[in-house]
PDB file of N, CA and C in Angstrom:
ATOM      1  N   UNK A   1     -10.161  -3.113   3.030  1.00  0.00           N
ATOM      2  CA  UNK A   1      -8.814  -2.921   3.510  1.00  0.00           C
ATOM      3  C   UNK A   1      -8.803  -2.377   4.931  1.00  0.00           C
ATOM      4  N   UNK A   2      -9.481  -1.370   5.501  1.00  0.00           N
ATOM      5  CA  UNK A   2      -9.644  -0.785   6.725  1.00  0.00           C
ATOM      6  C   UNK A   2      -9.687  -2.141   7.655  1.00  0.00           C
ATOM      7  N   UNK A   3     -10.655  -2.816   8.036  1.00  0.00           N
ATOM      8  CA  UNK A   3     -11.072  -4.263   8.433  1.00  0.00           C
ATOM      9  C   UNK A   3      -9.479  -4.674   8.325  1.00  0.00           C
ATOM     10  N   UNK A   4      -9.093  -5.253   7.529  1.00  0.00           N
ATOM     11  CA  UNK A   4      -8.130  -5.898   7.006  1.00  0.00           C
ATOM     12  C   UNK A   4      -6.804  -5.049   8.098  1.00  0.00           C
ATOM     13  N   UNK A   5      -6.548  -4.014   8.241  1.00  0.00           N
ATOM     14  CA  UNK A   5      -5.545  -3.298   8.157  1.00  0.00           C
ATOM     15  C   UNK A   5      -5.667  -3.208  10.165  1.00  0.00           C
ATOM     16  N   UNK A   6      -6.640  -2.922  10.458  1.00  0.00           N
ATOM     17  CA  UNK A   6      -6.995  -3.029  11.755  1.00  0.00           C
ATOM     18  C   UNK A   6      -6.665  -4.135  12.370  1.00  0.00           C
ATOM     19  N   UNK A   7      -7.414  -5.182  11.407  1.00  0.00           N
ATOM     20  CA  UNK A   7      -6.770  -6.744  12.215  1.00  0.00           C
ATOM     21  C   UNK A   7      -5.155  -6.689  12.154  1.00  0.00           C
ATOM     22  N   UNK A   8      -4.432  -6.305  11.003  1.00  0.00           N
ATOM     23  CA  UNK A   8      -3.272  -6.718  11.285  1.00  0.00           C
ATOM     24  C   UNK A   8      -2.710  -5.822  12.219  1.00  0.00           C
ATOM     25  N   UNK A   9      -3.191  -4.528  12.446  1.00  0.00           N
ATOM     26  CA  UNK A   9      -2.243  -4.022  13.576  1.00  0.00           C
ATOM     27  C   UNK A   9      -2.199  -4.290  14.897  1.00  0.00           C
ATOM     28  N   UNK A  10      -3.791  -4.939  15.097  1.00  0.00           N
ATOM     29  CA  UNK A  10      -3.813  -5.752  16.397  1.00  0.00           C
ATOM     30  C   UNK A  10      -2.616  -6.998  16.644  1.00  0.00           C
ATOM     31  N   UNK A  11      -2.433  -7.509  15.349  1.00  0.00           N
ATOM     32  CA  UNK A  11      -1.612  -8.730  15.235  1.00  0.00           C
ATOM     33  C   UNK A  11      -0.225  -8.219  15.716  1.00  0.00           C
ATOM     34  N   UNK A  12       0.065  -6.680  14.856  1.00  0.00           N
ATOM     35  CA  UNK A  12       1.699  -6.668  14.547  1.00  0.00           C
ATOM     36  C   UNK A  12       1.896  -6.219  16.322  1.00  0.00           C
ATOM     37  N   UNK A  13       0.811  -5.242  17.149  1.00  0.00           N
ATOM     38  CA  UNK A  13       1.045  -4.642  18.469  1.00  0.00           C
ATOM     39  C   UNK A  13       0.881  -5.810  19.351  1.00  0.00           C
ATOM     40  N   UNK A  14       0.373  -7.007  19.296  1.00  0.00           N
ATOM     41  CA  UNK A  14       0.600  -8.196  19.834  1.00  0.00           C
ATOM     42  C   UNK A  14       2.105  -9.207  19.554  1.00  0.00           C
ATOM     43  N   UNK A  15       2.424  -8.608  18.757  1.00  0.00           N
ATOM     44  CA  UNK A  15       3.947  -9.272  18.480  1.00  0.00           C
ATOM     45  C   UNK A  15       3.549 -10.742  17.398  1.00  0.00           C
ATOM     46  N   UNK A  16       2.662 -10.851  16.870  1.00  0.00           N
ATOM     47  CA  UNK A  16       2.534 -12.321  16.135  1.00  0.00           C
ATOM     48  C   UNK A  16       2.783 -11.904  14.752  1.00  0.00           C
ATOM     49  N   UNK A  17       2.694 -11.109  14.108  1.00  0.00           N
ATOM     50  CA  UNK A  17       3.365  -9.984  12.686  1.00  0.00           C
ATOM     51  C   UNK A  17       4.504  -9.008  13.010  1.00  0.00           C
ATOM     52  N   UNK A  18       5.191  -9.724  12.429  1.00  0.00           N
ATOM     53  CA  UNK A  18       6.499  -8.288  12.302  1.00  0.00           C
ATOM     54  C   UNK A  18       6.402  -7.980  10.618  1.00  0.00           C
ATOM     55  N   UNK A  19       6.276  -6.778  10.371  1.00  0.00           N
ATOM     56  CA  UNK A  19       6.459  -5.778   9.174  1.00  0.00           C
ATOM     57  C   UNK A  19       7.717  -5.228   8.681  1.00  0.00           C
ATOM     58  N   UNK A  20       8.543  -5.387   9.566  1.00  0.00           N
ATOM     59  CA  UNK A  20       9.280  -4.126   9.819  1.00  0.00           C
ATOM     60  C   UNK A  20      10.316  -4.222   8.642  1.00  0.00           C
ATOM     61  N   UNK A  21      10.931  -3.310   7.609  1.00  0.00           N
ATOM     62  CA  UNK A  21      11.346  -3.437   6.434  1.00  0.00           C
ATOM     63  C   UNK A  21      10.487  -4.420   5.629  1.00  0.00           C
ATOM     64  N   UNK A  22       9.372  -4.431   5.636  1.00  0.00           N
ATOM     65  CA  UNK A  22       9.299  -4.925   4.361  1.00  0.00           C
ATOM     66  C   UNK A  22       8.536  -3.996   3.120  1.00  0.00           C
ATOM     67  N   UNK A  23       8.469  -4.226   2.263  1.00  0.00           N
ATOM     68  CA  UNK A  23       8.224  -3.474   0.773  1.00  0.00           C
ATOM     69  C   UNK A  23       6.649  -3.001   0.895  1.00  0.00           C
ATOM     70  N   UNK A  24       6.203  -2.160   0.725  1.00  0.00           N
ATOM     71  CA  UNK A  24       5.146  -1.661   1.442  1.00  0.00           C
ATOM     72  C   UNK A  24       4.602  -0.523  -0.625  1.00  0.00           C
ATOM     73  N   UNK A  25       3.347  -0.361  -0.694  1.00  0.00           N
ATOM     74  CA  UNK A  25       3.078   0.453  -1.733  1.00  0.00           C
ATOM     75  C   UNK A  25       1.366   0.525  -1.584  1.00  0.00           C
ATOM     76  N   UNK A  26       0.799   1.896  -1.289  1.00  0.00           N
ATOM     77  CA  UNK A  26      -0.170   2.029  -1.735  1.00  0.00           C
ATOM     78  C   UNK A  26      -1.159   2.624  -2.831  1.00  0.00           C
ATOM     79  N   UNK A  27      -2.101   1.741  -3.640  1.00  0.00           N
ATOM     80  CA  UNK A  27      -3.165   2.532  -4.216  1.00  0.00           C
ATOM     81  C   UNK A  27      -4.413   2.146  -4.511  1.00  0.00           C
ATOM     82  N   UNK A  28      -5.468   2.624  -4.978  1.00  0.00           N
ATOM     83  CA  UNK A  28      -6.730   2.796  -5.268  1.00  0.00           C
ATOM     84  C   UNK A  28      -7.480   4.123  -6.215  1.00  0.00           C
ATOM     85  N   UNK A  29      -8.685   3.383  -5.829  1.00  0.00           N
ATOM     86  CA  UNK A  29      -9.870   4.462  -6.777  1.00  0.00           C
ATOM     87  C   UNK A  29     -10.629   4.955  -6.141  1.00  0.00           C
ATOM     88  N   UNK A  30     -11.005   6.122  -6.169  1.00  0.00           N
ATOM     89  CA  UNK A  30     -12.003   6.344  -5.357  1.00  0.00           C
ATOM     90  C   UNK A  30     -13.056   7.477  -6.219  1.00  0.00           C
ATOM     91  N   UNK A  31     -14.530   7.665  -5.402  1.00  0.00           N
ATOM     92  CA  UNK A  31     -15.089   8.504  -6.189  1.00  0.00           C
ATOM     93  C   UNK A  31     -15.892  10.212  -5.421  1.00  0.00           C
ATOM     94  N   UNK A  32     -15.338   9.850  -4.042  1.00  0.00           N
ATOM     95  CA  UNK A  32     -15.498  11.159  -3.349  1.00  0.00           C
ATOM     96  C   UNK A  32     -14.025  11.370  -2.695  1.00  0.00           C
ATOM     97  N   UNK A  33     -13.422  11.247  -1.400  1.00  0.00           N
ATOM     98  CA  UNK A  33     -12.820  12.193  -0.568  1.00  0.00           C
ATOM     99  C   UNK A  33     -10.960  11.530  -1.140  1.00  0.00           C
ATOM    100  N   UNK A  34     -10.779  10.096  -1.179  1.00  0.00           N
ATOM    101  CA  UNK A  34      -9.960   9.735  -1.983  1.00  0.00           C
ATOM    102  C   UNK A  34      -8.544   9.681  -0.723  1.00  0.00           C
ATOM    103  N   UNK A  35      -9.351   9.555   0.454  1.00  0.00           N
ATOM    104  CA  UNK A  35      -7.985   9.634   1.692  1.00  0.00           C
ATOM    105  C   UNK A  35      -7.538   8.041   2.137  1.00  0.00           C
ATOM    106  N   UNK A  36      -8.186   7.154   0.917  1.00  0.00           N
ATOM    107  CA  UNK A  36      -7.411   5.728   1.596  1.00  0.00           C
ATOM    108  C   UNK A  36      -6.546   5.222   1.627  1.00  0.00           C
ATOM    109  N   UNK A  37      -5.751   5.935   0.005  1.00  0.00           N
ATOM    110  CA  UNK A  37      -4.431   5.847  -0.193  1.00  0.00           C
ATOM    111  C   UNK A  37      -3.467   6.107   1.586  1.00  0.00           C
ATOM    112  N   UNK A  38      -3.941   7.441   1.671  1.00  0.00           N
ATOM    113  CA  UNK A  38      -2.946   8.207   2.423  1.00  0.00           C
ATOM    114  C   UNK A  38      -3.253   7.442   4.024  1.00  0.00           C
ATOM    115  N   UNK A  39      -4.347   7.031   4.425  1.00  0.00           N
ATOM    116  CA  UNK A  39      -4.248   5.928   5.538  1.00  0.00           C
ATOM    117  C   UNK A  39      -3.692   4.690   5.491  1.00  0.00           C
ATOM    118  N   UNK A  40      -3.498   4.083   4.662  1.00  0.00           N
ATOM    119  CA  UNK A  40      -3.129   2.822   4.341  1.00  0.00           C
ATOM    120  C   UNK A  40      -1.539   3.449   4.706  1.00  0.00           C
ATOM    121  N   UNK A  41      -1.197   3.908   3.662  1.00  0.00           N
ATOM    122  CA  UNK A  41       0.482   4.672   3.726  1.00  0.00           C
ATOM    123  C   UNK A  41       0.887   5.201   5.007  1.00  0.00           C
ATOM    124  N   UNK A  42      -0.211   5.015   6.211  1.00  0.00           N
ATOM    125  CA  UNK A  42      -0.092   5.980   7.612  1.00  0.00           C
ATOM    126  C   UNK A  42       0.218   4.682   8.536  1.00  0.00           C
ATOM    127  N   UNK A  43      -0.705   3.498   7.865  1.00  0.00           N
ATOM    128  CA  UNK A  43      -0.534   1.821   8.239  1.00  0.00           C
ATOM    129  C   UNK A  43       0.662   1.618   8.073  1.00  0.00           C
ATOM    130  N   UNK A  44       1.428   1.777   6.915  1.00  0.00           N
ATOM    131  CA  UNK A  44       2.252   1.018   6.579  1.00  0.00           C
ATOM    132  C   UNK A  44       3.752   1.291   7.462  1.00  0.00           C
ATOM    133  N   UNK A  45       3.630   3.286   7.930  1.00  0.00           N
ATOM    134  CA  UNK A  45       4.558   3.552   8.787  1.00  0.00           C
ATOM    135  C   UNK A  45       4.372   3.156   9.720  1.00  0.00           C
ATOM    136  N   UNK A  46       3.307   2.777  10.404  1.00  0.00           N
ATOM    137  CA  UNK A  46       3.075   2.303  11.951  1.00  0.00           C
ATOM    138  C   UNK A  46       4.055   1.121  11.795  1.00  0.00           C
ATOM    139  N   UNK A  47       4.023  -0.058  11.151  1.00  0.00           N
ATOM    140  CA  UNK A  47       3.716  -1.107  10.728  1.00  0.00           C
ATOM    141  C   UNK A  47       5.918  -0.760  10.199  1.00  0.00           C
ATOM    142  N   UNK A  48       6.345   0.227  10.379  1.00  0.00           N
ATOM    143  CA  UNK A  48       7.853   0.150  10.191  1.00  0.00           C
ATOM    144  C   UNK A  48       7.851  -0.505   8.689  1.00  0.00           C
ATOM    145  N   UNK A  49       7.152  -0.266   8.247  1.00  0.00           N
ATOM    146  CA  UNK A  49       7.298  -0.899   6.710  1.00  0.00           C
ATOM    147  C   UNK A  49       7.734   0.018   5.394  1.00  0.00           C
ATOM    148  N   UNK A  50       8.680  -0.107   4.340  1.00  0.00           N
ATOM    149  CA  UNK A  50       9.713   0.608   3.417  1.00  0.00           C
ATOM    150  C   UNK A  50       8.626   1.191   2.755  1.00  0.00           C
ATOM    151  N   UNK A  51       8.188   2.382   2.281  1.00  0.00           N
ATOM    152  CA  UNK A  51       7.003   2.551   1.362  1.00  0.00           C
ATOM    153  C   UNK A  51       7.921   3.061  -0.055  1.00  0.00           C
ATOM    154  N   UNK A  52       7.554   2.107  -0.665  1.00  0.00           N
ATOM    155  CA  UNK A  52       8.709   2.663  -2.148  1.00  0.00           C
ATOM    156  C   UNK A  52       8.607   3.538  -2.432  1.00  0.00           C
ATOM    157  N   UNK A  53       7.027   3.792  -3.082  1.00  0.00           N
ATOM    158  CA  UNK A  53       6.386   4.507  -3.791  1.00  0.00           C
ATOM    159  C   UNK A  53       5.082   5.646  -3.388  1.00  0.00           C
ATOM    160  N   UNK A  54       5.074   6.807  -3.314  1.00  0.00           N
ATOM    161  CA  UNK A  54       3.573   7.882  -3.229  1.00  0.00           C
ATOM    162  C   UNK A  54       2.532   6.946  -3.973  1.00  0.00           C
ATOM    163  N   UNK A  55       2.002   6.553  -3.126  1.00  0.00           N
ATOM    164  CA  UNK A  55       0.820   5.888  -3.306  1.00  0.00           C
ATOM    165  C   UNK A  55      -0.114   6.751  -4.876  1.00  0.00           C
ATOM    166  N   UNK A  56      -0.363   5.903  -5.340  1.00  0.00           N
ATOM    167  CA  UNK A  56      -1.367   5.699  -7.056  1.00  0.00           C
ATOM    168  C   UNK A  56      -3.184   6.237  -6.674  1.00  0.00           C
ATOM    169  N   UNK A  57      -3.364   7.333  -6.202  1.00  0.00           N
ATOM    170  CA  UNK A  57      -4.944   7.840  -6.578  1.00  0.00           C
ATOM    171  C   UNK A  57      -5.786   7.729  -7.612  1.00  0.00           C
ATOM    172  N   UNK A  58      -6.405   7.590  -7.955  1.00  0.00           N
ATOM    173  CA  UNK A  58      -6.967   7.449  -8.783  1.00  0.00           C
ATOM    174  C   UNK A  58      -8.888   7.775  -9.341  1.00  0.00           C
ATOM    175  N   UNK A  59      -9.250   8.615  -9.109  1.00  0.00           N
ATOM    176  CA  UNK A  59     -11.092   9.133  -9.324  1.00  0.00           C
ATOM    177  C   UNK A  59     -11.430   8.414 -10.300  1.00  0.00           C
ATOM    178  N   UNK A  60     -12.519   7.700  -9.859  1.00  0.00           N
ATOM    179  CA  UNK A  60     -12.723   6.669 -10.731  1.00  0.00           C
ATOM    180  C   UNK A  60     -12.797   5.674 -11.128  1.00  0.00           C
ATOM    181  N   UNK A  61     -13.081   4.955 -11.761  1.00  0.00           N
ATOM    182  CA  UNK A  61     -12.629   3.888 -12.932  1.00  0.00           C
ATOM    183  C   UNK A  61     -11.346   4.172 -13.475  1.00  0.00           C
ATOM    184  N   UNK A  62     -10.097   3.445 -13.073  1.00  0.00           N
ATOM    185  CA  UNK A  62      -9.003   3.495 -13.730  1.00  0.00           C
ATOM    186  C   UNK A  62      -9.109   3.235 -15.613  1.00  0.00           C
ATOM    187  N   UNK A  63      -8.370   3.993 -16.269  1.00  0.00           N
ATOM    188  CA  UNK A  63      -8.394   4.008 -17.579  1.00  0.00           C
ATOM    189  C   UNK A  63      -7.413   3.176 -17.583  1.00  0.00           C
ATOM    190  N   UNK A  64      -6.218   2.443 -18.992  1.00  0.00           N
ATOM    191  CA  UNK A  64      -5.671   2.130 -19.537  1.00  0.00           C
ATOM    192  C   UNK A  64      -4.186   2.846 -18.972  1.00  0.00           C
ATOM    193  N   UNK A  65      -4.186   4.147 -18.930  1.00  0.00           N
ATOM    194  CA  UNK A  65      -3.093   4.436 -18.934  1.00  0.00           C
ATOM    195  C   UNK A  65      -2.482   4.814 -16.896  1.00  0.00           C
ATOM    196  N   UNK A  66      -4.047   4.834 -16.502  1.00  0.00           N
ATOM    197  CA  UNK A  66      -3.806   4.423 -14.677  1.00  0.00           C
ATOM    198  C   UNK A  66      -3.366   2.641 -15.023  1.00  0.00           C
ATOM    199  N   UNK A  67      -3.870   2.148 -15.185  1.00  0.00           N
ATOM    200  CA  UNK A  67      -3.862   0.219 -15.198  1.00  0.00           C
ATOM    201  C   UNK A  67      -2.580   0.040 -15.386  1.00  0.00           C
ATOM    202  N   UNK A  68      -1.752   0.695 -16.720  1.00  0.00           N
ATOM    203  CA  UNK A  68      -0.858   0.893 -16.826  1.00  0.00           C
ATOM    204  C   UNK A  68       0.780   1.392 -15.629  1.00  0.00           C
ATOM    205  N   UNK A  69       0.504   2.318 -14.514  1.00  0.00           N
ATOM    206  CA  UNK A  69       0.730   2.947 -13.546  1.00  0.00           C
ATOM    207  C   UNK A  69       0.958   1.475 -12.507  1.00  0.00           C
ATOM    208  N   UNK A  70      -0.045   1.578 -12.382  1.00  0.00           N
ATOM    209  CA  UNK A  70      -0.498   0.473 -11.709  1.00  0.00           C
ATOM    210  C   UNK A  70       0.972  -1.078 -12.104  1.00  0.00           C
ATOM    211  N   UNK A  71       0.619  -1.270 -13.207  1.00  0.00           N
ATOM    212  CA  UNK A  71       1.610  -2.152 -13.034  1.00  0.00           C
ATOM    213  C   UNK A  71       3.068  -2.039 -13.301  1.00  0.00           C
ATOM    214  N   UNK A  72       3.404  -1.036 -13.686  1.00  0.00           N
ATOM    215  CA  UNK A  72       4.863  -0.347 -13.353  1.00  0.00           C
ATOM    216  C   UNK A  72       5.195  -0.427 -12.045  1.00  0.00           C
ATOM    217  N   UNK A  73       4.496   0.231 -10.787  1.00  0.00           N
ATOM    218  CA  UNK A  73       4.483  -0.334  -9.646  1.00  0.00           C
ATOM    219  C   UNK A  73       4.630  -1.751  -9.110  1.00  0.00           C
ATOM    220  N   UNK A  74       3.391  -2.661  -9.612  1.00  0.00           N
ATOM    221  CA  UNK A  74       4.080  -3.489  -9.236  1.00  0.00           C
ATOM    222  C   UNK A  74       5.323  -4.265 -10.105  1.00  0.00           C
ATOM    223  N   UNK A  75       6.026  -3.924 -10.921  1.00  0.00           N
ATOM    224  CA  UNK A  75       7.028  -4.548 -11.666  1.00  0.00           C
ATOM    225  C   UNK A  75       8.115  -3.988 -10.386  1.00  0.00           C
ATOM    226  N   UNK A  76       8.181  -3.188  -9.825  1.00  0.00           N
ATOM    227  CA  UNK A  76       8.807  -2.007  -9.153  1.00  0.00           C
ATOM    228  C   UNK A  76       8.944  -2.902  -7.553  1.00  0.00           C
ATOM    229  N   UNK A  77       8.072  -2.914  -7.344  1.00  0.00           N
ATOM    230  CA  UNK A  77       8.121  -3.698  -5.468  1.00  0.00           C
ATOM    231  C   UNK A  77       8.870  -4.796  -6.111  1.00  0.00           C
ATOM    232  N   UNK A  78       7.722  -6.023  -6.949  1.00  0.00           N
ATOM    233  CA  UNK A  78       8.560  -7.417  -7.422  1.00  0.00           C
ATOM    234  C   UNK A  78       9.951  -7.391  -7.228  1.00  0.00           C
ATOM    235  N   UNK A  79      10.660  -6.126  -8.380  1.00  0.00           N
ATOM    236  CA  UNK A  79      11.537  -5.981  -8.527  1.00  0.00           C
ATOM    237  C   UNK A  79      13.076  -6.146  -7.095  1.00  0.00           C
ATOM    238  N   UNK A  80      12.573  -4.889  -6.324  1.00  0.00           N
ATOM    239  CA  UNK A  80      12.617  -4.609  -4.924  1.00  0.00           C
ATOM    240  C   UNK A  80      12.716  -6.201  -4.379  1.00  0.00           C
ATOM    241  N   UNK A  81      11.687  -6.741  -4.148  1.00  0.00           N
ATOM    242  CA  UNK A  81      11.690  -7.930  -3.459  1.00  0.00           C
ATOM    243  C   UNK A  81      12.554  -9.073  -3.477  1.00  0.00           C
ATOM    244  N   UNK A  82      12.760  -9.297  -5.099  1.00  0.00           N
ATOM    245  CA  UNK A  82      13.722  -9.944  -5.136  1.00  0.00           C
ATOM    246  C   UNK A  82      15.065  -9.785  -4.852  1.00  0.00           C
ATOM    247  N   UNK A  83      15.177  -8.435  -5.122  1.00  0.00           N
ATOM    248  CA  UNK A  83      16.802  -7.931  -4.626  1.00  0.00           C
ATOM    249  C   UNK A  83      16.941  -8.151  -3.303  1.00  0.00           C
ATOM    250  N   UNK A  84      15.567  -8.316  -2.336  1.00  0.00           N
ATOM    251  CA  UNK A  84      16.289  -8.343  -1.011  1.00  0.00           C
ATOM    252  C   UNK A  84      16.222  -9.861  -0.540  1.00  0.00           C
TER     253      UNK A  84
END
């Protein structure tokens, strides 16, 4: 995602991506410091983008009832998306 997230901001500060309002949500797993959530979510304000939701942490291997989390969220953006 870093890679990923870099290219697009080169894109969006070149003007060939516009972000701006759109539906934005971060999460992951992690198994030491666990700060990717909260950069991604730092992307997404650069990037003028709606963040629905406090991004989903997670140590670990998500269990059943994170997986679960997980797709409440996305029922949640979907949701979002279509309304707009």
């Amino acid at each position: 995602m870093k890679r990923f997230l870099k290219e697009l901001k080169w894109l969006v500060v070149k003007g060939d991506v516009n972000l701006k309002k759109k539906i934005g949500v971060a999460f992951g797993s992690y198994r030491w410091s666990g700060e990717a959530v909260h950069m991604m979510e730092g992307d997404m304000k650069f990037f003028e983008m709606n963040i629905m939701e406090l991004g989903l942490r997670v140590v670990g291997t998500p269990d059943k009832g994170n997986l679960e989390k997980c797709r409440k969220i996305g029922r949640l953006v979907a949701r979002k998306i279509v309304k707009s």
